[in-house]
N, C-alpha and C. Protein backbone atom coordinates (compact mmCIF):
# COMPACT_ATOMS: atom_id res chain seq x y z
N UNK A 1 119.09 163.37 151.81
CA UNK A 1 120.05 164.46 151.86
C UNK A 1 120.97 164.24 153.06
N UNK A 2 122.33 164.45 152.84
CA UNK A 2 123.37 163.79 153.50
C UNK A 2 123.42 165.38 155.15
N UNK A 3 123.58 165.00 156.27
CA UNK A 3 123.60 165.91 156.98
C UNK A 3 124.58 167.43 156.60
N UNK A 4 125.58 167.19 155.84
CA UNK A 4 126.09 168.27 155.44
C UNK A 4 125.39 168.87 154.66
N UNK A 5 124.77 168.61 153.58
CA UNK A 5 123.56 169.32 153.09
C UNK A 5 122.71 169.81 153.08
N UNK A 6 122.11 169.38 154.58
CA UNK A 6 121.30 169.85 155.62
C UNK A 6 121.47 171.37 156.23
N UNK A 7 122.76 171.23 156.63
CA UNK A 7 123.65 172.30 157.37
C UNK A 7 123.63 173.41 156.40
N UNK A 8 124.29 172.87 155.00
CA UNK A 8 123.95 174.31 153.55
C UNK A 8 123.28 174.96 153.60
N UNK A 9 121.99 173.71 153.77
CA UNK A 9 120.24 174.65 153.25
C UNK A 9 119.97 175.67 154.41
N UNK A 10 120.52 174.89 156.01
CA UNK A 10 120.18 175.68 156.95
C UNK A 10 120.96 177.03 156.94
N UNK A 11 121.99 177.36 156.49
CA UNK A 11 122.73 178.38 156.23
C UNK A 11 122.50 179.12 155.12
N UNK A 12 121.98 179.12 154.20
CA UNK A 12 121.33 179.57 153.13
C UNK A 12 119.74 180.11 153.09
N UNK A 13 119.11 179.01 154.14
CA UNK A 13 118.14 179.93 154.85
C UNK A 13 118.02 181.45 155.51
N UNK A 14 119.31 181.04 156.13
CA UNK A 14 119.83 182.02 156.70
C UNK A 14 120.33 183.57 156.44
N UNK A 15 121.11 183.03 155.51
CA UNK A 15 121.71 184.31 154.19
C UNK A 15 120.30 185.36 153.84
N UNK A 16 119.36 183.86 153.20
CA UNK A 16 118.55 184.53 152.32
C UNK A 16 117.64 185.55 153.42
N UNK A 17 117.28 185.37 154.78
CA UNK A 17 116.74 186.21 155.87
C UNK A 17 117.44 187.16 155.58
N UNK A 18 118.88 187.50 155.56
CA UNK A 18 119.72 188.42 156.13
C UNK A 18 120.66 188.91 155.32
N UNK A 19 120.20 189.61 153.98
CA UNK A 19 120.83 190.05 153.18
C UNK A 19 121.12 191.38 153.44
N UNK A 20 122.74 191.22 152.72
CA UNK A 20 123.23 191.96 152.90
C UNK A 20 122.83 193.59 151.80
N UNK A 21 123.02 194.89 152.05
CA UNK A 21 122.55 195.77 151.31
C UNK A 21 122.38 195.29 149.57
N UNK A 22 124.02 194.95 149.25
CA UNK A 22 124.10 195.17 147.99
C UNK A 22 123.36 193.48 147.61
N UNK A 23 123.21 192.39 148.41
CA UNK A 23 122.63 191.32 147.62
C UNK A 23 120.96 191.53 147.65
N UNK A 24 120.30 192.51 148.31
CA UNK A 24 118.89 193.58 148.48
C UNK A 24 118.77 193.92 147.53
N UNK A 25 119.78 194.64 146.82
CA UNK A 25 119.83 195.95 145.77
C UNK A 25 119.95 194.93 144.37
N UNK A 26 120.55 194.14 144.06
CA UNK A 26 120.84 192.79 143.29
C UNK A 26 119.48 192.08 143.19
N UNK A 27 118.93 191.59 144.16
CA UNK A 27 117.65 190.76 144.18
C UNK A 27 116.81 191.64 143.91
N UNK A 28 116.37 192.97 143.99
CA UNK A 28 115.43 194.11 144.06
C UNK A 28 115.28 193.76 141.94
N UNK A 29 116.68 193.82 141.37
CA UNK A 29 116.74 193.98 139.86
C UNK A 29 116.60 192.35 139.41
N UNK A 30 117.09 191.31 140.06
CA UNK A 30 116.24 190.22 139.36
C UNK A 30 115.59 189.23 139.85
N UNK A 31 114.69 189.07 140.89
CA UNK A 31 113.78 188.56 141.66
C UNK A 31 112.47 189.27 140.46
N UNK A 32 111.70 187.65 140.81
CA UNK A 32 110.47 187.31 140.26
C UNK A 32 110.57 187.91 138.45
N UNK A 33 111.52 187.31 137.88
CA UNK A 33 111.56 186.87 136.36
C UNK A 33 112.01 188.88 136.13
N UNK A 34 112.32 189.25 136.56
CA UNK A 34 112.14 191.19 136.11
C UNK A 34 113.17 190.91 135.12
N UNK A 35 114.01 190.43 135.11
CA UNK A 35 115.39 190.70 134.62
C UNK A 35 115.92 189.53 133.13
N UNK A 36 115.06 190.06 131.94
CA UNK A 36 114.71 188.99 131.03
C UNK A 36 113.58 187.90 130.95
N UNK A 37 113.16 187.86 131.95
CA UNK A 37 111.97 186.93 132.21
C UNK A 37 112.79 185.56 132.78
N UNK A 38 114.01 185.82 133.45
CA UNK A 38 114.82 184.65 133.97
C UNK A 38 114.36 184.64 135.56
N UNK A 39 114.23 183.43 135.65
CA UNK A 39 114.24 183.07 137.37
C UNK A 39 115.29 182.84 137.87
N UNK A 40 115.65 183.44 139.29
CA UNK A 40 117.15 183.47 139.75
C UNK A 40 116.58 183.22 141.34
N UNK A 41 117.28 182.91 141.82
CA UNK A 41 116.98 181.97 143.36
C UNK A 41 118.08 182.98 144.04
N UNK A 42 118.15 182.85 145.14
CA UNK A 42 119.05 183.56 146.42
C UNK A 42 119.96 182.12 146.73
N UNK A 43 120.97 182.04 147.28
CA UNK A 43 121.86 181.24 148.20
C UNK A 43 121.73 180.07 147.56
N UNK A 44 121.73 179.33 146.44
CA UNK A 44 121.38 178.40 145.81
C UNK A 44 122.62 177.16 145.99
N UNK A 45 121.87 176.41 147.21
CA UNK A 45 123.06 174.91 147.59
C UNK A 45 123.30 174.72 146.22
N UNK A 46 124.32 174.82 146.08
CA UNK A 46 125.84 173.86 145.15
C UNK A 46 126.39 173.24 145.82
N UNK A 47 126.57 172.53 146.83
CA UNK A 47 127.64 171.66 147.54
C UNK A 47 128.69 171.72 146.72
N UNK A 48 130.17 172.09 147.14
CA UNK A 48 130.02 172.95 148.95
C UNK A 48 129.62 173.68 148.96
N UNK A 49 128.89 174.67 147.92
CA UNK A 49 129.25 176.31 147.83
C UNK A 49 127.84 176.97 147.83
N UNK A 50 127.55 178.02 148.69
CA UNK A 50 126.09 178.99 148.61
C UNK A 50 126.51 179.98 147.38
N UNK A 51 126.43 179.98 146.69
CA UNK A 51 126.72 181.14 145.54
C UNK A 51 125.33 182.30 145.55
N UNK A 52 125.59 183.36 145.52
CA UNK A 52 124.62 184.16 146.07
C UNK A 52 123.40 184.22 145.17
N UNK A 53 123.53 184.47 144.06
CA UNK A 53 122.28 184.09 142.93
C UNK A 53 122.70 183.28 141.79
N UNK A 54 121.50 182.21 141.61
CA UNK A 54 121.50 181.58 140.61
C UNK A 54 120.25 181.64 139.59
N UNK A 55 120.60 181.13 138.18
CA UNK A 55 119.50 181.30 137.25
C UNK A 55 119.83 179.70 136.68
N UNK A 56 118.98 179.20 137.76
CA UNK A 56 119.11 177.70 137.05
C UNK A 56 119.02 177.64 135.62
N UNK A 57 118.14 178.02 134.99
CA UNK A 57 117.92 177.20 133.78
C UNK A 57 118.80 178.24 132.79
N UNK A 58 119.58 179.08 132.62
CA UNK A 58 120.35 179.69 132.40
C UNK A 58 122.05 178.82 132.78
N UNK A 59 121.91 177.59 133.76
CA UNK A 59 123.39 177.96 134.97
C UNK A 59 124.31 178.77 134.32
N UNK A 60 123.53 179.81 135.15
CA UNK A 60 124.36 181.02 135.28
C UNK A 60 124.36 181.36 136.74
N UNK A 61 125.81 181.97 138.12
CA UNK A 61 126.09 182.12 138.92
C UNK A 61 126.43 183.47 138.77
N UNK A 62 125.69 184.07 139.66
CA UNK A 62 126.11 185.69 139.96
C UNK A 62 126.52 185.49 141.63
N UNK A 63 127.81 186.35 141.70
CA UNK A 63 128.32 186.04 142.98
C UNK A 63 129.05 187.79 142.76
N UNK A 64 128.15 188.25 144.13
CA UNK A 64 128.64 189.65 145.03
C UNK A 64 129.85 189.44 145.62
N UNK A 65 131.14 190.89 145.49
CA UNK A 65 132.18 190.57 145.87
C UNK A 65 132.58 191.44 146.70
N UNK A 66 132.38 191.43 147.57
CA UNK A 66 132.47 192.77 148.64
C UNK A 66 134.01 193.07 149.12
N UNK A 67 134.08 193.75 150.19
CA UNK A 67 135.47 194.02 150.68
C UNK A 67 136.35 192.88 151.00
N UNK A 68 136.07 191.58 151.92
CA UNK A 68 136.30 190.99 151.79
C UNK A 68 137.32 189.81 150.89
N UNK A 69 136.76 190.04 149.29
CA UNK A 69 137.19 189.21 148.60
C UNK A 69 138.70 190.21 147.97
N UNK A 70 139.08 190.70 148.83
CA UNK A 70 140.36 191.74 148.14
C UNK A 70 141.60 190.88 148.40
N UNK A 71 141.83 190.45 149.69
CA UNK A 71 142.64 189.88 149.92
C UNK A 71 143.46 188.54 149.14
N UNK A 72 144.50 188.51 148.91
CA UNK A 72 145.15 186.87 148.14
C UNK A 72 144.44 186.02 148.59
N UNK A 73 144.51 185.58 149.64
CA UNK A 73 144.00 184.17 150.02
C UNK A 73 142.21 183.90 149.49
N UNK A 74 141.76 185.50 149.63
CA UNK A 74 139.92 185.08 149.23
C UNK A 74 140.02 185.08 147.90
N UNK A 75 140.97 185.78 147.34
CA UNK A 75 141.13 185.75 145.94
C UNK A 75 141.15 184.20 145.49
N UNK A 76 142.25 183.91 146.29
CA UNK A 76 142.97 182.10 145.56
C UNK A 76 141.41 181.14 145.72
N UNK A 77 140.31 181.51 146.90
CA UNK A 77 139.42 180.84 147.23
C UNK A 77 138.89 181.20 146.30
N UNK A 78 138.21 182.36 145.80
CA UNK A 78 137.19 182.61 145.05
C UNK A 78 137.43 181.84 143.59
N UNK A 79 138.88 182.06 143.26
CA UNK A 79 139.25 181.38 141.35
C UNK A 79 138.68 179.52 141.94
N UNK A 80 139.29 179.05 143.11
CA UNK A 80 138.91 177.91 143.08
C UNK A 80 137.52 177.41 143.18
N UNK A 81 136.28 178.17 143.65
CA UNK A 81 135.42 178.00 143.67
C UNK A 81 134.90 178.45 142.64
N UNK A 82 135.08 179.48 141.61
CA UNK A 82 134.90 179.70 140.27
C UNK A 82 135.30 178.45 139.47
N UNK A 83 136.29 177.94 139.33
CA UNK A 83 136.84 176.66 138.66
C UNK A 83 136.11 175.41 138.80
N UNK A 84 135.18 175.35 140.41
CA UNK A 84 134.81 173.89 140.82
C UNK A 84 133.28 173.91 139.71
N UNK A 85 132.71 175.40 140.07
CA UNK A 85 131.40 175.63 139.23
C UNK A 85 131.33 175.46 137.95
N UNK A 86 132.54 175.87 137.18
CA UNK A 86 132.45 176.00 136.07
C UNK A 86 133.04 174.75 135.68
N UNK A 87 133.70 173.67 136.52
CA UNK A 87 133.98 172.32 135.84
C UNK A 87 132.57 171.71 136.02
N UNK A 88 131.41 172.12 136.53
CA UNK A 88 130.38 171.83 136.96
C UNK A 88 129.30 172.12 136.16
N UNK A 89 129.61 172.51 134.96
CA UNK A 89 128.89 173.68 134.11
C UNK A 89 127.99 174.87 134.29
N UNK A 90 128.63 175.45 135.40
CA UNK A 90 128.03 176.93 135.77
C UNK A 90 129.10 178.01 134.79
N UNK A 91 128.49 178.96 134.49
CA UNK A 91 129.05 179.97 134.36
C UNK A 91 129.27 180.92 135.61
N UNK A 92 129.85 181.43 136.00
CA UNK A 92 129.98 182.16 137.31
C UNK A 92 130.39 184.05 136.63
N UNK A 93 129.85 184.59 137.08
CA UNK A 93 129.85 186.38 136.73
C UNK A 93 129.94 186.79 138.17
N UNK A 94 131.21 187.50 138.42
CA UNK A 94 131.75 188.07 139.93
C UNK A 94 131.54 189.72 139.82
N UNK A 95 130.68 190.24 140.39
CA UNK A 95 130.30 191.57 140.51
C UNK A 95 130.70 192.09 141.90
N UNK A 96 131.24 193.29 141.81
CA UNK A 96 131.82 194.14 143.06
C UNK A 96 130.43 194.84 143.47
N UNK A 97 130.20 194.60 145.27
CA UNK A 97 129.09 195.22 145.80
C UNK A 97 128.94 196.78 145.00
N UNK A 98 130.09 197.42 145.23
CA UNK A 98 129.80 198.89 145.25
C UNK A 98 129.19 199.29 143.61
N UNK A 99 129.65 198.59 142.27
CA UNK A 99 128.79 198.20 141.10
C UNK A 99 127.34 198.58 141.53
N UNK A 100 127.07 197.45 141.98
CA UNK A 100 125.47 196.62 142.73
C UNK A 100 124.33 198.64 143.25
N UNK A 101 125.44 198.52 144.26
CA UNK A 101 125.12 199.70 144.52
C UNK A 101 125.08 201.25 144.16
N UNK A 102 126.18 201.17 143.33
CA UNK A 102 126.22 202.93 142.33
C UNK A 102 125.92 202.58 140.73
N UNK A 103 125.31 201.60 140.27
CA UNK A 103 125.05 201.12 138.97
C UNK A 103 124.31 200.62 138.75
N UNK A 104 123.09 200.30 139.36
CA UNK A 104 122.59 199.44 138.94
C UNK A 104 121.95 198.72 137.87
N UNK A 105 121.29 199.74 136.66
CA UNK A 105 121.51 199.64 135.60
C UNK A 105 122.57 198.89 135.07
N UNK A 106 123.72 199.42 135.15
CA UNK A 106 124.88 198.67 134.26
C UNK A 106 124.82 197.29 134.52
N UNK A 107 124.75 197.12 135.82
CA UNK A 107 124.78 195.71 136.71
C UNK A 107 123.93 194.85 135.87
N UNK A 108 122.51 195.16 135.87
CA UNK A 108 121.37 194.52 134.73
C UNK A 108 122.10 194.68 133.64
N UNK A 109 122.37 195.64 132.86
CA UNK A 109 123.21 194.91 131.54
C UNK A 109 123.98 193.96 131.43
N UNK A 110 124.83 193.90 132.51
CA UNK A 110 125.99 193.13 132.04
C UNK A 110 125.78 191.68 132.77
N UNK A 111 124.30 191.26 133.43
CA UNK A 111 123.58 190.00 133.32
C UNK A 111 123.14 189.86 132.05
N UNK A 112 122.48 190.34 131.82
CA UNK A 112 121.38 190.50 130.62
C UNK A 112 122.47 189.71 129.41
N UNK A 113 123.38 190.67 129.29
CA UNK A 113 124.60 190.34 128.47
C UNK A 113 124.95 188.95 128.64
N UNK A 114 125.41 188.43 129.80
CA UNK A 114 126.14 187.21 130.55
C UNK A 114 124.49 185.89 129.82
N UNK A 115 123.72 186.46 130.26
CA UNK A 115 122.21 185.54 129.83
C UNK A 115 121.94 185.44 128.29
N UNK A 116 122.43 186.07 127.15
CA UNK A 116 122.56 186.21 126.01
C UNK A 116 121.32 187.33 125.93
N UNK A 117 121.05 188.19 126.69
CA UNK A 117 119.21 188.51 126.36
C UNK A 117 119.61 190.36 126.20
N UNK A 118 118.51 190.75 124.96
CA UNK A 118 118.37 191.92 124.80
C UNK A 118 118.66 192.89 125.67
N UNK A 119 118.50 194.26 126.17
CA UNK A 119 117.94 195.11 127.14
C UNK A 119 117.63 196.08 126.20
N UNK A 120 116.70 197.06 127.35
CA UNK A 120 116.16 198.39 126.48
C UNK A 120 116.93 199.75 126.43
């Protein structure tokens, strides 16, 4: 593993210590298979990119979009890092924290949905 890769994992370590409310509230609904019986990881190295949850065997990318991503420029970042994944064969699904947080239900549907899988 090339030292920049190194640096990812060490930063992704990191993340995954120090989550933020709504990626808590997110992992709370699909950590340890709850959510279809899919496994989804925290901060999952993509070089370059930590994408906040992944469901490998799904690639499927769920990525929290907080205040932050309002602005043009995080905008122009975010489509390009949406574009690199998905030339990559990820699917990428961009959810707004406050969703995460006043929905959570819906939030699980509209994985569930994104995963092709039932809900109740």
């Amino acid at each position: 593993m090339t030292k920049r890769h190194e640096r990812l994992r060490a930063v992704a370590r990191e993340n995954r210590a120090n989550l933020t409310p709504a990626e808590r509230a997110l992992w709370d609904i699909v950590r340890a298979k709850r959510l279809g019986g899919v496994k989804f990881v925290r901060q999952a190295v993509r070089p370059p990119f930590l994408p906040d949850f992944a469901a490998r065997s799904e690639r499927l990318i769920v990525e929290l979009d907080g205040d932050t991503h309002h602005s043009p420029q995080a905008q122009a970042y975010d489509a390009r890092r949406t574009a690199t994944l998905e030339r990559d064969g990820w699917r990428v699904l961009r959810i707004p924290n406050n969703k995460v947080m006043t929905n959570p239900d819906g939030v699980a549907r509209t994985i569930l949905l994104a995963l092709g899988k039932d809900f109740d």
